[in-house]
Protein backbone atom coordinates (compact mmCIF):
# COMPACT_ATOMS: atom_id res chain seq x y z
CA UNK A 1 -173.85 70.76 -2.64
CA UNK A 2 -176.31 70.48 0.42
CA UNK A 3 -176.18 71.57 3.54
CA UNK A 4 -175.37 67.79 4.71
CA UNK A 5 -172.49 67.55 2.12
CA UNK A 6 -171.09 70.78 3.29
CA UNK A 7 -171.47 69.75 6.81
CA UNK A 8 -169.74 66.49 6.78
CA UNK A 9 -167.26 68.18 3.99
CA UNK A 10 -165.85 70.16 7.19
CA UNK A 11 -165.83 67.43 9.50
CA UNK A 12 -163.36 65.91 7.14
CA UNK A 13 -161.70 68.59 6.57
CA UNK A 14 -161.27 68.85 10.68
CA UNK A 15 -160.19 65.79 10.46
CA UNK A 16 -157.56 65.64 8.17
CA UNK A 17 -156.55 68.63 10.03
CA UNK A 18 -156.61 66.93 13.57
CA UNK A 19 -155.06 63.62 12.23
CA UNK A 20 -151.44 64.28 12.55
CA UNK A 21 -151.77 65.56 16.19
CA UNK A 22 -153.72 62.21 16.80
CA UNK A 23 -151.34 60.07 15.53
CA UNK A 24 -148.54 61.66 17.32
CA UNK A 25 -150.35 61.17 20.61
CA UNK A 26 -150.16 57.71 20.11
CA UNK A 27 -147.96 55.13 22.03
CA UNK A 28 -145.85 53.15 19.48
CA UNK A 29 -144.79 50.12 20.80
CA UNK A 30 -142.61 47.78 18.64
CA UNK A 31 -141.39 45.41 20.80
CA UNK A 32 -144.29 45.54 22.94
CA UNK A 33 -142.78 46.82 26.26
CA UNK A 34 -146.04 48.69 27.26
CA UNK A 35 -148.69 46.36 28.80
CA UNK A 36 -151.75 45.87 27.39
CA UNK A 37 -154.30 48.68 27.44
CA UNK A 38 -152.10 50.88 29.20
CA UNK A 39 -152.26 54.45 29.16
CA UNK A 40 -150.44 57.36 30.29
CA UNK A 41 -151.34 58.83 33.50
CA UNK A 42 -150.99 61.78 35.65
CA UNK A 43 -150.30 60.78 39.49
CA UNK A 44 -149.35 64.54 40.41
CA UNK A 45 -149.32 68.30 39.09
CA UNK A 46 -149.02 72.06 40.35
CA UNK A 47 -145.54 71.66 40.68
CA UNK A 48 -143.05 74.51 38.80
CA UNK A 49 -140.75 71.83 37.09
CA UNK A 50 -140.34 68.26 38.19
CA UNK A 51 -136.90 66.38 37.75
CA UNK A 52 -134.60 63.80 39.27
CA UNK A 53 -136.66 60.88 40.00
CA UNK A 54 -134.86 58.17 41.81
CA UNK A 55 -136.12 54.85 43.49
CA UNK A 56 -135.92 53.88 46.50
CA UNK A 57 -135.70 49.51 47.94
CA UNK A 58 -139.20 49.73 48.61
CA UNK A 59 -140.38 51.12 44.96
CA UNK A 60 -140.89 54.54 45.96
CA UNK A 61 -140.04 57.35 44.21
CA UNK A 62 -138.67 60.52 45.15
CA UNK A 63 -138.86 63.44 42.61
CA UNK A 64 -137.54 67.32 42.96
CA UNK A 65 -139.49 70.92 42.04
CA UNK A 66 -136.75 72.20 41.22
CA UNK A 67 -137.33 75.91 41.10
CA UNK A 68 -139.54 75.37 44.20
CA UNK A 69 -136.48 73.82 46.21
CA UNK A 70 -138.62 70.93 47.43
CA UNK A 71 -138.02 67.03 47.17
CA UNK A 72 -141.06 64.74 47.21
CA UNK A 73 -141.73 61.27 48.16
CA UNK A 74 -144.38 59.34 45.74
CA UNK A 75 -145.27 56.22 47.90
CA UNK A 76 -145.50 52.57 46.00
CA UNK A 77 -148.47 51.22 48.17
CA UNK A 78 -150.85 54.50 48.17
CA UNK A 79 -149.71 56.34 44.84
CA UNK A 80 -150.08 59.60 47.30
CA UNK A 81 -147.38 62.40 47.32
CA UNK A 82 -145.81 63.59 50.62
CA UNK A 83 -142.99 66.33 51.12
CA UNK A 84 -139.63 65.00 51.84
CA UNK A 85 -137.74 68.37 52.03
CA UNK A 86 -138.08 72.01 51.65
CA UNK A 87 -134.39 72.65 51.73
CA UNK A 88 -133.20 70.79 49.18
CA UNK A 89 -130.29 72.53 47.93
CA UNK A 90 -132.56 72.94 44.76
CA UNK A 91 -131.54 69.40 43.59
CA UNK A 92 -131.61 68.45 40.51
CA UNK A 93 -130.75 64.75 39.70
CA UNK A 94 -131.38 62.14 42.33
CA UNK A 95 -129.91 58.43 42.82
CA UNK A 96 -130.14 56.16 46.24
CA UNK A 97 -126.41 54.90 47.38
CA UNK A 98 -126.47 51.02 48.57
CA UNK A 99 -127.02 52.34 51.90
CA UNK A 100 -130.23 53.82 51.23
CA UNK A 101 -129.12 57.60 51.16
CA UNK A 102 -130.74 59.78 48.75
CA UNK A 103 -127.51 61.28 46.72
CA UNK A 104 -128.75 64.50 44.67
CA UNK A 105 -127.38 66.98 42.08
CA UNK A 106 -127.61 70.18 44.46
CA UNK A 107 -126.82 73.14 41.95
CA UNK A 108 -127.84 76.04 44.23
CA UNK A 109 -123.80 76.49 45.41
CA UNK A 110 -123.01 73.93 42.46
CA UNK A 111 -122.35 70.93 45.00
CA UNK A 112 -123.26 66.85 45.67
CA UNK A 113 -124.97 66.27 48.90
CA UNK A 114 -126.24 62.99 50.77
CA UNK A 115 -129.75 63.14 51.91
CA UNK A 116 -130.49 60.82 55.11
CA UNK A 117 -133.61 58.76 55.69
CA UNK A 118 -134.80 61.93 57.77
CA UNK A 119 -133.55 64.47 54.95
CA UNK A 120 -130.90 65.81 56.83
CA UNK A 121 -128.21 66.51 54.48
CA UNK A 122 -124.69 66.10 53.53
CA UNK A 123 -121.91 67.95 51.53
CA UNK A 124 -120.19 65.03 49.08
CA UNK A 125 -118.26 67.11 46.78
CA UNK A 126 -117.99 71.48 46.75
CA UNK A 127 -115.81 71.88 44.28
CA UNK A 128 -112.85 70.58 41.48
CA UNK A 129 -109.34 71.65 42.47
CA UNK A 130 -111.08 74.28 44.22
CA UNK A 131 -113.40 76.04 41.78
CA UNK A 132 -116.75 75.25 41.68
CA UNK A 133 -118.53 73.06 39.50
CA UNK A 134 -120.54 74.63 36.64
CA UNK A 135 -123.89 73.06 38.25
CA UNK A 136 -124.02 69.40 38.83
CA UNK A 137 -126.92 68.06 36.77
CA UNK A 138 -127.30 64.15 37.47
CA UNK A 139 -125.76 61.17 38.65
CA UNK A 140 -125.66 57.72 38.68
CA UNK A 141 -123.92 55.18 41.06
CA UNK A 142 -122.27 51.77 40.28
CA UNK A 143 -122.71 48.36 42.09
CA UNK A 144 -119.58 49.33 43.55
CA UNK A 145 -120.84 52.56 44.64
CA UNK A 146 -118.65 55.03 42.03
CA UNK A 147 -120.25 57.46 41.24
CA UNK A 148 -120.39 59.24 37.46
CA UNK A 149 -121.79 63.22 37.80
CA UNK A 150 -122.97 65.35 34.77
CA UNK A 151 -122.17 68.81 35.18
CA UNK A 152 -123.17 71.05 32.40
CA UNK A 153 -123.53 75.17 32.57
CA UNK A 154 -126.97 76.13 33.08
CA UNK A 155 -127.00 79.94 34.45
CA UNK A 156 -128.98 80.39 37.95
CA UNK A 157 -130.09 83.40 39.03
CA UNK A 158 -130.11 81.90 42.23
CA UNK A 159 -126.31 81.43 42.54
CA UNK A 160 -125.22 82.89 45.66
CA UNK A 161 -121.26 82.18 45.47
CA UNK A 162 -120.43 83.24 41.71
CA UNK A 163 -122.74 82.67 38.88
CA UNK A 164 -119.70 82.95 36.62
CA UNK A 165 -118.31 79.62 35.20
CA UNK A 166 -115.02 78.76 36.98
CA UNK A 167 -114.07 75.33 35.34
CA UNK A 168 -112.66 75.10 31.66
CA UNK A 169 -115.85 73.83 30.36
CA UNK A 170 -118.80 70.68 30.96
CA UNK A 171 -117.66 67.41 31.97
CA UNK A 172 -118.61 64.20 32.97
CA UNK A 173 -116.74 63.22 36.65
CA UNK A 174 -116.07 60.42 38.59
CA UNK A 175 -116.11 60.01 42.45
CA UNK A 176 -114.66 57.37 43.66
CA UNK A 177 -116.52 54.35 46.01
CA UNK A 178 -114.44 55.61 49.12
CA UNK A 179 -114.98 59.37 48.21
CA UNK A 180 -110.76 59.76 48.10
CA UNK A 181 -110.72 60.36 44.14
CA UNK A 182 -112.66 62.90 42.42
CA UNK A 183 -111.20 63.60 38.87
CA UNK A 184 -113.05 63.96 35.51
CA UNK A 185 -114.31 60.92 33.36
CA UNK A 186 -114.85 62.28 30.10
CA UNK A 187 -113.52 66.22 28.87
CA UNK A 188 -114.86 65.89 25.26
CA UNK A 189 -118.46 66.50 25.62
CA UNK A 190 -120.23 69.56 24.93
CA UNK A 191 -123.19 69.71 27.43
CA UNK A 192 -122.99 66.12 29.59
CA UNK A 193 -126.97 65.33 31.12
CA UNK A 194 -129.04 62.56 31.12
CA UNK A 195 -126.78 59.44 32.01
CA UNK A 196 -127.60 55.64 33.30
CA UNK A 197 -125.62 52.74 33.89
CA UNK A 198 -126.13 49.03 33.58
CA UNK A 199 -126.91 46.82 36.92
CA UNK A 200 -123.74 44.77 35.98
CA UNK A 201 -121.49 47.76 36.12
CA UNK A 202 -119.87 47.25 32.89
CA UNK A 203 -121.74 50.05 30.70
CA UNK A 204 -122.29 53.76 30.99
CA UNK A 205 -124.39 55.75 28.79
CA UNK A 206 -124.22 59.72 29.00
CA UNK A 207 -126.27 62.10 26.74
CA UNK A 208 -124.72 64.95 25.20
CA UNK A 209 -127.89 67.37 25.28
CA UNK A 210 -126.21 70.42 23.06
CA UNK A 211 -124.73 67.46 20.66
CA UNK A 212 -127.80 65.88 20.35
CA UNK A 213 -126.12 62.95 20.90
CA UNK A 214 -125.98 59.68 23.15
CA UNK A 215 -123.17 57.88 23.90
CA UNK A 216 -121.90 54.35 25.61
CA UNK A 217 -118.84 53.41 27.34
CA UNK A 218 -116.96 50.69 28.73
CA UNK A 219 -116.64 51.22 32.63
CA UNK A 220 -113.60 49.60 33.65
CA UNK A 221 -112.25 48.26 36.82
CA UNK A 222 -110.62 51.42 38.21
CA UNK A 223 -113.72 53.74 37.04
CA UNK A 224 -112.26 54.87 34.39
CA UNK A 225 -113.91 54.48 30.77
CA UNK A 226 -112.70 53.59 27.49
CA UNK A 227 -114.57 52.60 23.98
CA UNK A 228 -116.72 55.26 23.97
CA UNK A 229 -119.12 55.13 20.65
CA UNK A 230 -122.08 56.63 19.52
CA UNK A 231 -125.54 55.00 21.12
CA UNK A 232 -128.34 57.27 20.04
CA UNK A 233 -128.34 59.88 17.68
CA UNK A 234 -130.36 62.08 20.00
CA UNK A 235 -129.42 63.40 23.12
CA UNK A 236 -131.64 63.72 26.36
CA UNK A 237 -132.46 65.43 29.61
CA UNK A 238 -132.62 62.09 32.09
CA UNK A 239 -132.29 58.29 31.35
CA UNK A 240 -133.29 54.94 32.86
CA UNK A 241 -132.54 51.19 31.54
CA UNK A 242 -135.29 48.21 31.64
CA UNK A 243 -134.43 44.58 32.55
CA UNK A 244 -133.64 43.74 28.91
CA UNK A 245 -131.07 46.31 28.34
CA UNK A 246 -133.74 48.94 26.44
CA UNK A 247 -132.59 52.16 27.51
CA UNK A 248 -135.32 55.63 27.87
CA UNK A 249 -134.23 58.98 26.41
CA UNK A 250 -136.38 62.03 27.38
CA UNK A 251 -137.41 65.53 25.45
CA UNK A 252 -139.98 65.27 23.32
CA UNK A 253 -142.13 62.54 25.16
CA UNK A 254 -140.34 59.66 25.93
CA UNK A 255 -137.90 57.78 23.25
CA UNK A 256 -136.78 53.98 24.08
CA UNK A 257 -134.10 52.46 22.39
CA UNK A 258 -132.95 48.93 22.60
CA UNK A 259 -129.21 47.43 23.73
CA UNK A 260 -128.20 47.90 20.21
CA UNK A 261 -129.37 51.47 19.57
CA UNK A 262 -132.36 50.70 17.22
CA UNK A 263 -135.50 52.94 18.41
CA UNK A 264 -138.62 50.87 19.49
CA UNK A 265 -140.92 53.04 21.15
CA UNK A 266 -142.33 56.54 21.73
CA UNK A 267 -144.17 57.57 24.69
CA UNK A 268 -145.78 61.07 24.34
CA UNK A 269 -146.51 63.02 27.11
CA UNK A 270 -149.32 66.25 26.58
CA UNK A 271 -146.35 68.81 28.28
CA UNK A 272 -143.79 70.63 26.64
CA UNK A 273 -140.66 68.75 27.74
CA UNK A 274 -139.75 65.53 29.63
CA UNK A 275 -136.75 65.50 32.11
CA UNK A 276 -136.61 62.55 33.43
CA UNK A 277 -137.57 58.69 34.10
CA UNK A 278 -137.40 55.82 36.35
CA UNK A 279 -139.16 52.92 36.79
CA UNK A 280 -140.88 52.50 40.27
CA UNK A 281 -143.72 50.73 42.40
CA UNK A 282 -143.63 47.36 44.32
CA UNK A 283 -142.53 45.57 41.33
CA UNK A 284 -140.90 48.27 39.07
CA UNK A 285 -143.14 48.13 36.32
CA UNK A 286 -144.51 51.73 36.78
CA UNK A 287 -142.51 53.67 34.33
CA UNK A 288 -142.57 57.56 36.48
CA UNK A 289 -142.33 60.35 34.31
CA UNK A 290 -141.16 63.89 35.21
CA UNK A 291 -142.71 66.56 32.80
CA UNK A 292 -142.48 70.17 33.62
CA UNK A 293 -145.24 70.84 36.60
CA UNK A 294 -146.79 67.40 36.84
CA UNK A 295 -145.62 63.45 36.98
CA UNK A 296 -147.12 60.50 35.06
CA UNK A 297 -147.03 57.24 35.15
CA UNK A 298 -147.72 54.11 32.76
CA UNK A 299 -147.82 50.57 33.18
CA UNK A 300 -145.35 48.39 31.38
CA UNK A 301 -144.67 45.00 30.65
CA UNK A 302 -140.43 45.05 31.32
CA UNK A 303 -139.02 46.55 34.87
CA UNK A 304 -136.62 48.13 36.19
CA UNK A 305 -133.32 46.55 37.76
């Protein structure tokens, strides 16, 4: 064999080699949801681990460092990243109210708070029947303005008030539009997370992350659900829906399913993990990623609602 052969013998060898990772860092798009020549692409990084995005009317999105205790603001019209608070009750989850408050998973004494245009916030809900939540992990609000709250166990070294879990195990809750009724939604999940609703108000979906499981409900007039069945046979950390029912599972990259559970796309993202999704700018067709220490973003052809 000469040199040549040899040579170009190990580039195909490399190549064979290299070929799975390739193809697995490929977008597959079934139902073509992506637009056209769009890539994946990082607006933000240096962060410890990014979660909770939420959009605001205007298309921005806010996003939390977790670990760092920080919210940030990603603006629609300039793409740049300001601070929006440093005390931020290291919030988890995020979701605007109808009147423009920024309502967030605070897990650092296991509460829900209210964040004001200004950031000043407010204590929603500090406890069940008096014990503390195991950790409130996200949320998501109804037309009506319920509100359904994850709360799985995740231990915090950062837990000033007792780090040992005081309820009977991880629900999913309900709060009521008026605040009176807090009681919970769901007791027969194993580790409640990721969870999304439908703009009409008639749907919930709520992944069970330990399960590895996704599941749907009926919401019904009162708040309460009923015909829960199987969505997704994976679970997920965060969740969003697109304007023709497709709903966006994270973990490994990002995994879109359509109204009727069949899988149509796979977004991979170069970190570790994904937490979370929503779809922001101007005219919500920026879908904004949370992945460990930085946030992407990729242009696509459906919006949010």
């Amino acid at each position: 064999m000469t040199k040549r052969n040899v040579l170009i013998g190990f580039a195909g060898a490399a190549l064979i080699l290299l070929l799975p990772a390739l193809l697995t860092a490929q977008i597959t798009d079934k139902n073509s949801i992506v637009a056209k020549g769009a890539k994946v692409e990082k607006l933000g990084d240096g962060y410890a681990f990014t979660e909770g995005p939420a959009v605001d009317r205007e298309g921005n999105v806010f996003f939390t460092d977790q670990p760092n205790n920080k919210i940030y603001k990603w603006s629609a019209s300039t793409g740049k990243i300001s601070l929006f608070s440093d005390q931020a009750g290291r919030s988890n989850g995020l979701y605007f109210d109808q009147k423009g408050n920024l309502i967030a998973a605070a897990d650092l004494d296991n509460q829900i708070w209210s964040f004001d245009k200004a950031g000043r916030p407010t204590v929603l809900v500090k406890d069940y029947q008096g014990k503390l939540l195991n950790g409130p992990n996200d949320l998501w609000i109804t037309p009506k303005g319920g509100m359904y709250i994850t709360d799985p166990l995740y231990k915090r070294e950062y837990w000033t008030r007792n780090p040992e879990r005081q309820q009977d195990g991880e629900h999913l809750y309900y709060l009521s539009p008026d605040k009176s009724k807090f009681y919970r939604a769901d007791t027969t999940l194993v580790k409640p997370n990721g969870i999304v609703g439908t703009p009409d108000g008639k749907k919930l979906y709520v992944a069970d992350i330990e399960a590895n499981k996704t599941y749907v409900y009926t919401i019904n007039a009162d708040g309460s659900l009923s015909n829960k069945k199987l969505f997704a046979p994976m679970g997920s950390d965060g969740m969003t829906i697109d304007n023709r029912g497709n709903v966006y599972l994270t973990g490994k990259g990002v995994t879109v399913f359509d109204k009727a559970g069949k899988q149509i796309a796979h977004i991979p993202i170069q970190e570790n993990w994904t937490a979370n999704v929503v779809f922001g700018g101007k005219d919500r067709s920026t879908l904004f990623i949370t992945a460990m220490g930085a946030v992407y973003g990729l242009k696509m052809k459906v919006k949010g609602m």
